[in-house]
C-alpha atoms as a PDB file:
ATOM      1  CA  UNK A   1     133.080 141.646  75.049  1.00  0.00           C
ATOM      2  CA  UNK A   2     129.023 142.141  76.406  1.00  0.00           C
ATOM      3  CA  UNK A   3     128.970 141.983  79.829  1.00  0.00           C
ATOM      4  CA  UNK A   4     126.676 140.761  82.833  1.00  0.00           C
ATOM      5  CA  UNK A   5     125.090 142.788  85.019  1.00  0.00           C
ATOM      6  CA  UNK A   6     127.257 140.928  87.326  1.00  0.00           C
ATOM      7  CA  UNK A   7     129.877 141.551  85.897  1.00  0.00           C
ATOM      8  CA  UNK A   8     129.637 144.948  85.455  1.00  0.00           C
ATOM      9  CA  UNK A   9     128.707 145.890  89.652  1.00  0.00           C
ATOM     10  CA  UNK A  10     131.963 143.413  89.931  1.00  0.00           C
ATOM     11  CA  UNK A  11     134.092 145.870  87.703  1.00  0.00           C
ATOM     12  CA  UNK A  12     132.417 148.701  89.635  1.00  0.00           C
ATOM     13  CA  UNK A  13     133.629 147.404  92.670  1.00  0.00           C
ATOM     14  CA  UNK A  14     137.100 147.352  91.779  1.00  0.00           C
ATOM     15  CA  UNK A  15     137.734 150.365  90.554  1.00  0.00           C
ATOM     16  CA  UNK A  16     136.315 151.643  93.633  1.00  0.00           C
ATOM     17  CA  UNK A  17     138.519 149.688  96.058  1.00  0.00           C
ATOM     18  CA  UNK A  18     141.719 150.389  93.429  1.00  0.00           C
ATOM     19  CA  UNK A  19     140.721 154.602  94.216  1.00  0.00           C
ATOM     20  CA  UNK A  20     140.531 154.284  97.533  1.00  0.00           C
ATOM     21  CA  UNK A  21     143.641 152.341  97.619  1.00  0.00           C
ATOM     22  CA  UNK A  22     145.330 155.160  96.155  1.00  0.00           C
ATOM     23  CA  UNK A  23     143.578 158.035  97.937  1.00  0.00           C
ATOM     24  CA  UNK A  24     145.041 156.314 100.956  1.00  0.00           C
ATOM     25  CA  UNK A  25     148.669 155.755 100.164  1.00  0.00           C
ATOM     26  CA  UNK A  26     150.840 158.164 101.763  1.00  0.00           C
ATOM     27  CA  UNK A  27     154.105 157.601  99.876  1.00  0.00           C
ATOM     28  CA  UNK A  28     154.936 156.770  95.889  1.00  0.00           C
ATOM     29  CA  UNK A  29     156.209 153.496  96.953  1.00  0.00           C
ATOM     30  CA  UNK A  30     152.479 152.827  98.312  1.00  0.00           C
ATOM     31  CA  UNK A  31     151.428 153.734  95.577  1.00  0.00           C
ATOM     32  CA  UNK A  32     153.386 151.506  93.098  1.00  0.00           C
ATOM     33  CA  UNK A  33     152.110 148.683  95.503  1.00  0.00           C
ATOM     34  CA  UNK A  34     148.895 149.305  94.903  1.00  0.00           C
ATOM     35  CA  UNK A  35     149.128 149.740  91.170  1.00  0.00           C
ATOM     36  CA  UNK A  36     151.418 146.612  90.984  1.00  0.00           C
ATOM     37  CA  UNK A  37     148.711 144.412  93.197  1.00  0.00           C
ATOM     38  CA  UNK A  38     146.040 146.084  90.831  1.00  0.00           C
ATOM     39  CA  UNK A  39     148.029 144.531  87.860  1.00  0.00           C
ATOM     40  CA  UNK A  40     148.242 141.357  89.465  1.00  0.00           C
ATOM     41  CA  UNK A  41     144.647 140.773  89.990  1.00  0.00           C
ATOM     42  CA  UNK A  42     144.156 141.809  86.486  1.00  0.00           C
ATOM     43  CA  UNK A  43     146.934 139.400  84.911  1.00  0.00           C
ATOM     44  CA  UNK A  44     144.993 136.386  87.494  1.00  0.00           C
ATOM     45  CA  UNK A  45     141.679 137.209  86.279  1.00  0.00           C
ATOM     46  CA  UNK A  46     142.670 137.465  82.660  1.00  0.00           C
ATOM     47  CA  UNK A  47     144.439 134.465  82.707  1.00  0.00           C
ATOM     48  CA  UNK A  48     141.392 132.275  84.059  1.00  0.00           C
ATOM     49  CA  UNK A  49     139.396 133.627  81.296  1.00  0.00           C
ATOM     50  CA  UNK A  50     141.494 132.808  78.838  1.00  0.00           C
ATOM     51  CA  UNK A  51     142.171 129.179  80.286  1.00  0.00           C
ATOM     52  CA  UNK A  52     138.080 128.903  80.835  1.00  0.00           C
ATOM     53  CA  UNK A  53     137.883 129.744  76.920  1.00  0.00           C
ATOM     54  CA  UNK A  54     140.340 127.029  76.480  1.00  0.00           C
ATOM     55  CA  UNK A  55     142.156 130.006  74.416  1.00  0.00           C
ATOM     56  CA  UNK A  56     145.352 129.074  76.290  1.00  0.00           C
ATOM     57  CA  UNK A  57     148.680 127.969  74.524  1.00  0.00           C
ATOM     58  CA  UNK A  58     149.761 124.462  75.617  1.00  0.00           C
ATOM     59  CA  UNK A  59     153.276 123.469  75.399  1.00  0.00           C
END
């Protein structure tokens, strides 16, 4: 998939928030929490792209 310029300093800017996020937890719990929140606000994202695609299976 091509992606925006936008898109791309967007992508940028989560990866760098995701490594700090890590840097800064302490214990392995923290940082399953991150990872887990990280996979969260992938799954949302990916989710409204699919729907905005109209790619999304109705039941």
């Amino acid at each position: 998939m091509a992606q925006t310029p936008e898109q791309a300093r967007q992508i940028a800017e989560r990866a760098e928030q995701f490594h700090t996020a890590i840097h800064q937890a302490g214990t392995p719990d923290q940082i399953r929490e991150v990872c887990q929140a990280a996979a969260a606000d992938y799954n949302a994202r990916t989710q409204g792209e699919i729907q905005q695609a109209g790619l999304g299976v109705s039941q």
